[in-house]
Protein backbone atom coordinates (compact mmCIF):
# COMPACT_ATOMS: atom_id res chain seq x y z
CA UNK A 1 31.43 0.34 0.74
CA UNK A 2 31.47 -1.58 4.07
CA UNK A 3 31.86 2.05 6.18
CA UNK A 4 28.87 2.99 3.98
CA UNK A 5 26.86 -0.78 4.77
CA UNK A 6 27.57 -0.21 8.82
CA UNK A 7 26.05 3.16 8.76
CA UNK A 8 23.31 2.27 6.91
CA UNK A 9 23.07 -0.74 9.56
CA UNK A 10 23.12 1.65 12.42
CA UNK A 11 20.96 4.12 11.10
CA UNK A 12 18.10 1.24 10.63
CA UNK A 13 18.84 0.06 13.96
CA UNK A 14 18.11 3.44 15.39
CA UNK A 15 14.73 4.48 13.56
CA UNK A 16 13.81 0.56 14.27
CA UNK A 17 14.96 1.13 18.33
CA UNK A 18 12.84 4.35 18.24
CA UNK A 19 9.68 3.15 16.91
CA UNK A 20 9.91 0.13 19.64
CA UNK A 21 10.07 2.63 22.68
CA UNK A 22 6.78 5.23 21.29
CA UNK A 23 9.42 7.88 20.20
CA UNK A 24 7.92 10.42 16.94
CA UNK A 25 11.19 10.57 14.80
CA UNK A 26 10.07 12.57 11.66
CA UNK A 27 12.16 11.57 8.42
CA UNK A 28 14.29 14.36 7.61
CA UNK A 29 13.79 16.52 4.54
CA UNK A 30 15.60 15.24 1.30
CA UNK A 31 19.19 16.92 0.89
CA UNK A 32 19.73 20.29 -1.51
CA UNK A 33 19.64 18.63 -4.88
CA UNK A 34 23.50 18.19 -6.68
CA UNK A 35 21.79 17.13 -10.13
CA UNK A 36 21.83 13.43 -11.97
CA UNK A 37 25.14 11.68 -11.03
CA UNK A 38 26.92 11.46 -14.24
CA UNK A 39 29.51 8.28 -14.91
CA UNK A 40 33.19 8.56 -14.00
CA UNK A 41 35.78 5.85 -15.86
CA UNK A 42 35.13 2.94 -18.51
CA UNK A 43 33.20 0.87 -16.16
CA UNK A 44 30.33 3.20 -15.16
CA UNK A 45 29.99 4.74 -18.89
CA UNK A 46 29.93 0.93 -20.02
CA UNK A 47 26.85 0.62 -17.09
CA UNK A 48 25.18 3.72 -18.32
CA UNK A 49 25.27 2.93 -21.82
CA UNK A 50 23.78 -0.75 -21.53
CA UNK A 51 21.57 0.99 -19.39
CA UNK A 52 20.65 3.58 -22.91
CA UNK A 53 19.86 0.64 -25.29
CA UNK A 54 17.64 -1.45 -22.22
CA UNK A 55 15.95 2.09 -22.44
CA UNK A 56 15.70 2.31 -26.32
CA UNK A 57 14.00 -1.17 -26.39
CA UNK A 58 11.64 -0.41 -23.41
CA UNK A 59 10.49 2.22 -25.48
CA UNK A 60 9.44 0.36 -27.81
CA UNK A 61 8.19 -2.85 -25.59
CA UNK A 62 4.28 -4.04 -26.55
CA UNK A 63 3.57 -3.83 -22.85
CA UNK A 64 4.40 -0.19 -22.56
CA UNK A 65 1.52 1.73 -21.94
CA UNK A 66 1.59 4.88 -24.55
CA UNK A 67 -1.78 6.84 -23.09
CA UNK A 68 -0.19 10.16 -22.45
CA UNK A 69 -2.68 11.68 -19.87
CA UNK A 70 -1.90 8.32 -17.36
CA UNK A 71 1.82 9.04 -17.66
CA UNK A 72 1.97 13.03 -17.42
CA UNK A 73 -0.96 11.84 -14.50
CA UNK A 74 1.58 9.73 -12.83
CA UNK A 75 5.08 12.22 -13.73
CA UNK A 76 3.16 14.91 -12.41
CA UNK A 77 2.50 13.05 -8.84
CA UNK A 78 6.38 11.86 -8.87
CA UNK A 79 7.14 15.65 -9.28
CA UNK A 80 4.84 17.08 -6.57
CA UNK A 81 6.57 14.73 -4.49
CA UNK A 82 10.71 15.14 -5.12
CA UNK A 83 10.09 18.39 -6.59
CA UNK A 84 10.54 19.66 -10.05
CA UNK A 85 14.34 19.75 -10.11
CA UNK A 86 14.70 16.55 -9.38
CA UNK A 87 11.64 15.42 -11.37
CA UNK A 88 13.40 16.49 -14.46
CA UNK A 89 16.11 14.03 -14.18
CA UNK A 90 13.73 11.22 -14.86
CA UNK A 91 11.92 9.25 -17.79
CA UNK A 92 9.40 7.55 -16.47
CA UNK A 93 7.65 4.48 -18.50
CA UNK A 94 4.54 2.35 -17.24
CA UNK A 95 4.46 -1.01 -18.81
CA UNK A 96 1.42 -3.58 -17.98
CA UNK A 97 2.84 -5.88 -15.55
CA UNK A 98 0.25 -7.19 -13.19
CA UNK A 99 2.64 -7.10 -10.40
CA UNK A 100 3.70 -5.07 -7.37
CA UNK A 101 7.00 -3.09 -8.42
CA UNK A 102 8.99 -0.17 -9.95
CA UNK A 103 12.18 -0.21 -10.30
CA UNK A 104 14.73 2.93 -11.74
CA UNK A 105 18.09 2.76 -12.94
CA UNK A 106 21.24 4.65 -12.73
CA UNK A 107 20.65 6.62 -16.24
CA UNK A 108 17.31 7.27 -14.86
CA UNK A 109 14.61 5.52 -16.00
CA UNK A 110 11.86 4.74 -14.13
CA UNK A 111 9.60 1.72 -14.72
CA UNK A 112 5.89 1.83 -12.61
CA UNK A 113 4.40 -1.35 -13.39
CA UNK A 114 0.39 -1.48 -13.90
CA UNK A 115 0.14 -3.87 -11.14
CA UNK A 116 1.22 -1.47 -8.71
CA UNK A 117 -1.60 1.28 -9.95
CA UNK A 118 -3.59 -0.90 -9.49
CA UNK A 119 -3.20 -1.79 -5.54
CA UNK A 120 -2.50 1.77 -4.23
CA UNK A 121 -5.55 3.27 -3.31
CA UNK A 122 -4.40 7.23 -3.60
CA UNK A 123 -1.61 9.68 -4.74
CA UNK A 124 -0.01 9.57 -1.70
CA UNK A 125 0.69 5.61 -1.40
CA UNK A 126 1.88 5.94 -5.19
CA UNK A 127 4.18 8.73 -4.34
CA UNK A 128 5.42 6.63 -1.48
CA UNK A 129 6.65 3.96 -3.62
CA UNK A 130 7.85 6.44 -6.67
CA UNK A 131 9.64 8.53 -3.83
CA UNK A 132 11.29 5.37 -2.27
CA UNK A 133 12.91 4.75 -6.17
CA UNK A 134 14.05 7.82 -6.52
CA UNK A 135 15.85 7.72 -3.51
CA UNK A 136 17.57 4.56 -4.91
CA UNK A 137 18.50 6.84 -7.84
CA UNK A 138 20.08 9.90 -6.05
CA UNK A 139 21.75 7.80 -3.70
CA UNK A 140 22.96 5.53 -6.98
CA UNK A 141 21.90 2.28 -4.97
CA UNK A 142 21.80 0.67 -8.58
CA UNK A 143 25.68 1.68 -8.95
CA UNK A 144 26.69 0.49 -5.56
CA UNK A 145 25.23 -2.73 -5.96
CA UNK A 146 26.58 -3.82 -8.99
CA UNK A 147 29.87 -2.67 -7.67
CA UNK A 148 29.27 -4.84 -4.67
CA UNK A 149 28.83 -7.71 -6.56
CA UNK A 150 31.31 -7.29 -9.21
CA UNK A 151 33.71 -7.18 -5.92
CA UNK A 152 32.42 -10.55 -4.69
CA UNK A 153 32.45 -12.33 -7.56
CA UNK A 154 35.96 -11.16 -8.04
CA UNK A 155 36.80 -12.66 -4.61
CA UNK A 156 34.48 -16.21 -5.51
CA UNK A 157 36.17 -16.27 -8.44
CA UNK A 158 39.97 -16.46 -7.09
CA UNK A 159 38.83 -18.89 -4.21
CA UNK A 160 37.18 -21.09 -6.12
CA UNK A 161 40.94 -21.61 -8.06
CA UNK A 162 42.71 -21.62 -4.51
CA UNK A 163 39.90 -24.42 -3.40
CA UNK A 164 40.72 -26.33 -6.70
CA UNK A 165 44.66 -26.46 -5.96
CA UNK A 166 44.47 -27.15 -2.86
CA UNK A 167 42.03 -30.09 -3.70
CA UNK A 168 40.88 -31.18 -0.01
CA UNK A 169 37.63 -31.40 1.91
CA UNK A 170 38.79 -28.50 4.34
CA UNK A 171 39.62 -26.35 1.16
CA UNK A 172 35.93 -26.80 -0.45
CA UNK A 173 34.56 -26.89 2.74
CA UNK A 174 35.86 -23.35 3.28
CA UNK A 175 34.87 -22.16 0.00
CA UNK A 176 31.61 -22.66 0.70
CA UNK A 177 31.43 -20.67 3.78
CA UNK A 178 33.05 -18.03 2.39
CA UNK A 179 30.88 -18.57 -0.48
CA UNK A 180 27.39 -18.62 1.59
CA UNK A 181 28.87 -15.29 3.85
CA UNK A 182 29.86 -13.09 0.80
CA UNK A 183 26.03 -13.81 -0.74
CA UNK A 184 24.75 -13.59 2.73
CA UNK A 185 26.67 -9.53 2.91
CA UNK A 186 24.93 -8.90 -0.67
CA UNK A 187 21.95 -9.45 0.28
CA UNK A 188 22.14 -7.59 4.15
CA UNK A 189 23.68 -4.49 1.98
CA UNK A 190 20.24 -4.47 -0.29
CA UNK A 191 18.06 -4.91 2.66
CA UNK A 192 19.95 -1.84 3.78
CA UNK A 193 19.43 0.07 0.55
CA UNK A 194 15.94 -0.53 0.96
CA UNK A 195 15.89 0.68 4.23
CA UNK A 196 18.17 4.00 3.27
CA UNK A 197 15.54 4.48 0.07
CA UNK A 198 12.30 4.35 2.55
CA UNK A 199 13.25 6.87 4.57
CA UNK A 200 14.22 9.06 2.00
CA UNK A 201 11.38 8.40 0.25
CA UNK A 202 9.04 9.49 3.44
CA UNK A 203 11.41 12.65 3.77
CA UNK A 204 10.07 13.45 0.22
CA UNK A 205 6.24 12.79 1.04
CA UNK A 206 6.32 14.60 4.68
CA UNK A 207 7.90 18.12 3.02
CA UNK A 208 5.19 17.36 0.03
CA UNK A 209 1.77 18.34 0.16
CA UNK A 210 0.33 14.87 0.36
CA UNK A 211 -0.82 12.25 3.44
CA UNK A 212 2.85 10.98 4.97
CA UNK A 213 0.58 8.48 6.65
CA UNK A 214 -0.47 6.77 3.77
CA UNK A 215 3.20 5.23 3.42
CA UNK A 216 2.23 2.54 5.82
CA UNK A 217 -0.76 1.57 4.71
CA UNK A 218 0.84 0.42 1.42
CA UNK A 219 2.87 -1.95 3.06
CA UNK A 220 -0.20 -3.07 5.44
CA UNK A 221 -2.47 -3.52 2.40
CA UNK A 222 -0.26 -5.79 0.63
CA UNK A 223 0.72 -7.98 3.53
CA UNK A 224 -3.18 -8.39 3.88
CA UNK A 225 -3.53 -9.07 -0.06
CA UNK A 226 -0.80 -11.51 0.78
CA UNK A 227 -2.29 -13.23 3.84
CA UNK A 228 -5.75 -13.41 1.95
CA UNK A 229 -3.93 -15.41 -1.46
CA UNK A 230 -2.20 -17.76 1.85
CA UNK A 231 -6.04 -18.25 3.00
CA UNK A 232 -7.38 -19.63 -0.21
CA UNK A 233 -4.21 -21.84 -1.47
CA UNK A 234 -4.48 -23.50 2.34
CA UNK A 235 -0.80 -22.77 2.99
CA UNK A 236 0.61 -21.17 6.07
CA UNK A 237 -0.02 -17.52 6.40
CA UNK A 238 3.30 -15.09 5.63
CA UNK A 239 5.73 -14.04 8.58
CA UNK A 240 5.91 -10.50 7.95
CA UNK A 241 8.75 -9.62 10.55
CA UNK A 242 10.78 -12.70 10.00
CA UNK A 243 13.77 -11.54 8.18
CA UNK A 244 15.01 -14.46 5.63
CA UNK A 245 19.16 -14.92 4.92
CA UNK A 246 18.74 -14.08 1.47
CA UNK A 247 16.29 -11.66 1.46
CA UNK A 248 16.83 -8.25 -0.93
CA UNK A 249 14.26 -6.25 0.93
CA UNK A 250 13.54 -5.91 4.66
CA UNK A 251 10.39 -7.76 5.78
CA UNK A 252 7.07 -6.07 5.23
CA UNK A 253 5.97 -5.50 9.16
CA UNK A 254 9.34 -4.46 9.58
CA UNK A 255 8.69 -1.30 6.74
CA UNK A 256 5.19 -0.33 7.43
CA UNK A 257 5.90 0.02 11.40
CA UNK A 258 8.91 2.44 9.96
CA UNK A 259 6.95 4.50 7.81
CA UNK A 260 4.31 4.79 10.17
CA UNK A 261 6.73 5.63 13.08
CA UNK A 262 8.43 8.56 11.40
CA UNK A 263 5.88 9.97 9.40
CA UNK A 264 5.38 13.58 10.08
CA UNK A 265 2.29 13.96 12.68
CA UNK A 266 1.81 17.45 11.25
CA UNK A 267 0.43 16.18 7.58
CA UNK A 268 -1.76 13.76 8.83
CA UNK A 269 -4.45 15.93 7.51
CA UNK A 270 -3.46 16.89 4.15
CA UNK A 271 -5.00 15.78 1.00
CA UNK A 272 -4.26 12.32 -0.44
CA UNK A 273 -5.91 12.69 -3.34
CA UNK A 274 -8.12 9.53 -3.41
CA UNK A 275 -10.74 11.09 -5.94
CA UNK A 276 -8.00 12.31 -8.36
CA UNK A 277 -6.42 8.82 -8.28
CA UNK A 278 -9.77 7.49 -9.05
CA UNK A 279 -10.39 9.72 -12.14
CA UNK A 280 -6.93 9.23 -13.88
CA UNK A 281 -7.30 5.35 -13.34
CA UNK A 282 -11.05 5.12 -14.26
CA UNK A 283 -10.69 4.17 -18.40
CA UNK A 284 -7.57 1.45 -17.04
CA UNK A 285 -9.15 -0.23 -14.31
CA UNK A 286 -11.15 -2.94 -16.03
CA UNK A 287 -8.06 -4.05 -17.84
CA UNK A 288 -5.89 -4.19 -15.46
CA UNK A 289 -8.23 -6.06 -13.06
CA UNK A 290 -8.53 -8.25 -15.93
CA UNK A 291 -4.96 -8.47 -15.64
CA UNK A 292 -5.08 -9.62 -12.84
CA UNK A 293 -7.92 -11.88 -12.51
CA UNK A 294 -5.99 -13.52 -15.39
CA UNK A 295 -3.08 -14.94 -12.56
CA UNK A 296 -4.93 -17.00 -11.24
CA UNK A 297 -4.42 -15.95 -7.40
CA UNK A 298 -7.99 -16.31 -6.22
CA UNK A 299 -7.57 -14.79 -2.71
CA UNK A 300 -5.26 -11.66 -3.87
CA UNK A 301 -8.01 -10.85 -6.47
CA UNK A 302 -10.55 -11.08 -4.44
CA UNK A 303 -8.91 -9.00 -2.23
CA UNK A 304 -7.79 -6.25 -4.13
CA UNK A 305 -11.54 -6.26 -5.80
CA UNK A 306 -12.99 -5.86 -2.26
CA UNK A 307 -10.55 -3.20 -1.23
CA UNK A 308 -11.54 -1.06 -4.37
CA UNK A 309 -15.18 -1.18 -3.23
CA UNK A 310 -14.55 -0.20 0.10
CA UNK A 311 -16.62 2.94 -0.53
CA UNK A 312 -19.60 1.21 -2.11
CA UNK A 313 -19.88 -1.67 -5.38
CA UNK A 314 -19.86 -0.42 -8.55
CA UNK A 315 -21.12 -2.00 -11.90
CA UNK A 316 -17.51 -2.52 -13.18
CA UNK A 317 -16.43 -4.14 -9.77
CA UNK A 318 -19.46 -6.17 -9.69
CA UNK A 319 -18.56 -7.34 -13.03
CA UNK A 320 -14.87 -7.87 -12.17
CA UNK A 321 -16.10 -10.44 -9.24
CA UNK A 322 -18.30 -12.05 -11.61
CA UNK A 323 -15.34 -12.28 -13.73
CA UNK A 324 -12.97 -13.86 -11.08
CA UNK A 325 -15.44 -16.75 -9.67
CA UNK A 326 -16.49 -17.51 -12.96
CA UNK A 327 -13.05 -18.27 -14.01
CA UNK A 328 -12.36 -20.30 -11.41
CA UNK A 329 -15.61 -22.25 -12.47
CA UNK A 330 -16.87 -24.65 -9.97
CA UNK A 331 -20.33 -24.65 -10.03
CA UNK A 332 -21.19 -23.03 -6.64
CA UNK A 333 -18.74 -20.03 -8.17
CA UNK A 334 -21.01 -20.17 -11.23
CA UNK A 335 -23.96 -19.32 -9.26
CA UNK A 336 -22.26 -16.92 -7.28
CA UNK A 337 -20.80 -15.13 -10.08
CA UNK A 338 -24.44 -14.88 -11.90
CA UNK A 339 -25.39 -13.34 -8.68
CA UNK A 340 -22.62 -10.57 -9.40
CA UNK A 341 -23.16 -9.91 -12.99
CA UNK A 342 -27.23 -9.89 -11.89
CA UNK A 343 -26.52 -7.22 -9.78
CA UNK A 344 -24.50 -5.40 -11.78
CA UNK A 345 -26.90 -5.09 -14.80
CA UNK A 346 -29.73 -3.76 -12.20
CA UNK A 347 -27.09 -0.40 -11.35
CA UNK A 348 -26.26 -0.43 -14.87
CA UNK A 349 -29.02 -2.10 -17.57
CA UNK A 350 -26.56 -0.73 -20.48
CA UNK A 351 -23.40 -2.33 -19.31
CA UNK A 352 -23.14 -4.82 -22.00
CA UNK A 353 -20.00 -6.89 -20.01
CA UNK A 354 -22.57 -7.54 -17.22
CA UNK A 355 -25.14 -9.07 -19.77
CA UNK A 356 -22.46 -10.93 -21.26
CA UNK A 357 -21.29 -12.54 -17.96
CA UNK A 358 -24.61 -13.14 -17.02
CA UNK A 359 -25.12 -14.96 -19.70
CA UNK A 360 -22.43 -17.33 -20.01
CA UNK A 361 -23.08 -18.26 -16.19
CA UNK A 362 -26.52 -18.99 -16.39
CA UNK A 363 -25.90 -20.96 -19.84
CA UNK A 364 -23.17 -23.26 -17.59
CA UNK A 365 -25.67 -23.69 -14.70
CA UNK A 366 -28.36 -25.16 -16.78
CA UNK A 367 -30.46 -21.95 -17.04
CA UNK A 368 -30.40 -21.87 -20.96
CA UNK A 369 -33.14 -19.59 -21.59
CA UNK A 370 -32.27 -16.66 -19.22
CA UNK A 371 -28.53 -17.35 -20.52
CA UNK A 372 -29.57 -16.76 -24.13
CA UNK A 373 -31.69 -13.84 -23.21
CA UNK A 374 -28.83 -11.98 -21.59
CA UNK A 375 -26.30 -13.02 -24.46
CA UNK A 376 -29.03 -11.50 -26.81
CA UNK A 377 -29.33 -8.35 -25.28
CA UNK A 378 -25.16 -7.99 -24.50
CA UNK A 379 -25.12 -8.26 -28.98
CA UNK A 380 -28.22 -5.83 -28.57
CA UNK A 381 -25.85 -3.50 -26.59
CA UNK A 382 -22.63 -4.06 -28.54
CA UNK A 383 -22.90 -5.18 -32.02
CA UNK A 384 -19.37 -4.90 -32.99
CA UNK A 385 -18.38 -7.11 -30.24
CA UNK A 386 -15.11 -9.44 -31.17
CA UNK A 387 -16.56 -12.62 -29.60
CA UNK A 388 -20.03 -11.42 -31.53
CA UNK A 389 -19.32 -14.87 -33.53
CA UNK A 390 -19.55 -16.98 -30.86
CA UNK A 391 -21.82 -15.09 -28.82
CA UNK A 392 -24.26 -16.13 -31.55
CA UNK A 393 -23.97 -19.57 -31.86
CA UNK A 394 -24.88 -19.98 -27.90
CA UNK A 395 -27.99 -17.27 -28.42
CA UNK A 396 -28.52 -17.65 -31.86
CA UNK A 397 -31.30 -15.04 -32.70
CA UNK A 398 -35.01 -15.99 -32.78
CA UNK A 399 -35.73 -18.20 -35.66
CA UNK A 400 -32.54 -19.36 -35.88
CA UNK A 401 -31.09 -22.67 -35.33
C-alpha cells in the first residue's frame, strides 16, 4: 500500500512539475478494460455485501429521483465517456442533494447528487466528474482505503494499550504523535487517490468525443461560487492552493491547473454539448434551484443563478432571483426582488410563479393594491394552486372581505 502511496506521490509531483514549466502532458488513454473487480476472502465479500443492502435502501430513498429520461440522460453521458464496457458495470442513482458530489462504491453504485447537475454547465464538465468516480471504482480506491484504515486503527488500537501500561507523559506523549502522523498518512493517501482518479478521469474525456477542456472549468467555477458565498458572509476569501493536514482531496487551484495542463489540445474543439445539457435539465431546474435557494448561502445562489444566465435571463431565472432576495427579506431585497418577478412576467405574462412573487413582494413593501392584483391574476393562471387558500385571504376576490 505504501509502494502504491509513493508512486501515486511521484506521479502527482510530476504532472504538477510539468504544468509549472509550460510543458503539454496529455493524460493517457484509460487501460484495456479487465471487467468489475470481484471480492476475494471474508473481508471484501463482508464489504461488498454491506455495500448490497446500502444499495437496496438507496433504492428505495424519498430523495431518489425516479424520472427515467434524466437518468438514462445522465447513464448515457457516463457511457460516451468510459465506454460501454465499462458503463455496464455500473448502477447509477441521482438522489436530490443540493450539494456538489458523487460518490461510487466498490459493488458499483454510483450516486450523482442534484446539486452537482445543477452547477455544471455542459456534458462535458458532468462527464469530468462521473469519469473521475469511475476511476475511483476501477482502481478500487474505495477498497484501498478502507483497508488503509482498518490497518491504522489496528496499529492505534495496540498503542493506545502500550501507552496505558506504560502510564507516563513520554508514553502518551508519543501516542499522540504517532496518533496525529498515522491520520496525517490517511488523509495524504486520499489526496493521492484523488489525484490518481483525475487523471484517469481526463484520460476518459480526451479519447471521448466531448470538450477535455471543460474539466477545468468545473473546478474554476466552483472556487468562484465559493469565493462569491466568502463575499457575502464577510469572511476571508478561500485559499485554493493551500493544502490543509487533514484534507481528503487536493486543493481546488491545485486540480483545475492539472486538468487544464494535460488536457488534450487536439479536442479543444469538439462538442460539449451545452444545448443537450440544457434540454434534459429544463423540467428539473426550478426545483433544484429551489433547492438551493432553500440553504440559505446568499452569495453561492446568486452565483450559480447568474452563471446560468450567462447567455441571456430567462423568465424562470428571473423568477429564481426574485425567489432568493425575497427570502432573504430585507426590505431593499423586497424591492429588488419585485423588480425581478416584474420583469419576468413582461417575457412571460402566463408564468403564474412570476405573478405570484410579484405579488407577495409588493404586498410586504406596502404596495397592497398592485400586490393583490398580481396574486389575483397568479389564481387566474393556476386555479389548482396548493397555497390557493392562502393566496386568497391576501387577494381575496372582488366583493369579498
Amino acid at each position: 500500500m505504501m509502494q502504491r502511496a509513493a508512486g501515486l506521490v511521484a506521479m502527482a509531483a510530476a504532472l504538477m512539475a510539468s504544468a509549472a514549466i509550460g510543458q503539454s502532458k496529455i493524460a493517457p488513454p484509460p487501460p484495456p478494460y479487465a471487467g468489475a473487480y470481484q471480492p476475494q476472502g471474508v473481508d471484501e465479500i463482508g464489504l461488498w455485501r454491506e455495500g448490497d443492502e446500502e444499495e437496496r435502501i438507496l433504492a428505495n430513498s424519498p430523495i431518489l429521483l425516479r424520472d427515467e429520461a434524466l437518468n438514462a440522460y445522465v447513464k448515457g453521458v457516463l457511457c460516451a465517456t468510459v465506454g460501454d464496457d465499462r458503463c455496464r458495470s455500473v448502477r447509477l442513482y441521482i438522489l436530490r442533494v443540493p450539494l456538489f458530489n458523487a460518490s461510487m462504491t466498490p459493488n458499483g453504485t454510483m450516486r450523482v447528487y442534484s446539486g452537482l447537475l445543477l452547477r455544471v454547465r455542459n456534458e462535458a464538465e458532468l462527464a469530468t466528474v462521473l469519469g473521475h468516480e469511475f476511476g475511483h471504482f476501477e482502481q478500487r480506491h474505495t477498497l484501498a482505503d478502507w483497508k488503509a484504515r482498518r490497518s491504522s486503527s489496528d496499529l492505534l488500537s495496540w498503542a493506545a494499550v502500550l501507552a496505558l501500561l506504560g502510564n507516563t507523559y513520554q508514553s502518551y506523549s508519543n501516542f499522540d504523535s504517532l496518533q496525529l502522523s498515522v491520520y496525517g498518512r490517511l488523509s495524504h493517501f486520499n489526496r493521492d487517490q484523488e489525484r490518481e482518479a483525475d487523471t484517469l478521469g481526463l484520460g476518459y474525456l480526451n479519447h471521448s468525443a466531448l470538450r477535455p477542456q471543460s474539466a477545468s472549468a468545473v473546478w474554476q467555477n466552483l472556487m468562484a461560487e465559493q469565493e462569491a458565498s466568502a463575499l457575502v458572509k464577510g469572511v476571508r476569501k478561500p485559499d485554493f492552493n493551500k493544502v490543509a493536514f487533514f484534507a481528503s482531496h487536493p486543493p481546488s487551484g491545485e486540480r483545475a491547473a492539472t486538468l487544464a495542463a494535460f488536457a488534450d489540445p487536439a479536442g479543444a474543439e469538439r462538442d460539449d454539448g451545452v444545448a443537450r445539457y440544457a434540454a434534459a435539465l429544463a423540467s428539473w431546474l426550478p426545483i433544484f434551484l429551489d433547492d438551493q435557494i432553500k440553504l440559505n448561502d446568499f452569495g453561492a445562489s446568486d452565483f450559480i443563478i447568474s452563471s446560468l444566465a450567462q447567455n441571456g435571463w430567462t423568465a424562470q431565472l428571473l423568477v429564481a432571483r426574485g425567489d432568493l432576495y425575497r427570502a432573504r427579506g430585507n426590505p431593499r431585497d423586497l424591492a429588488q426582488a419585485a423588480v425581478f418577478y416584474g420583469k419576468a412576467a413582461e417575457m412571460d405574462a402566463a408564468f403564474p410563479e412570476a405573478q405570484r412573487g410579484l405579488g407577495l413582494s409588493l404586498v410586504k413593501t406596502g404596495r397592497r393594491t398592485e400586490g393583490q392584483a398580481a396574486l389575483r391574476r397568479y389564481l387566474e393562471l393556476k386555479p389548482n394552486a396548493s397555497d390557493a387558500a392562502m393566496i386568497n385571504m391576501l387577494a381575496p376576490a372582488a366583493g369579498g372581505q
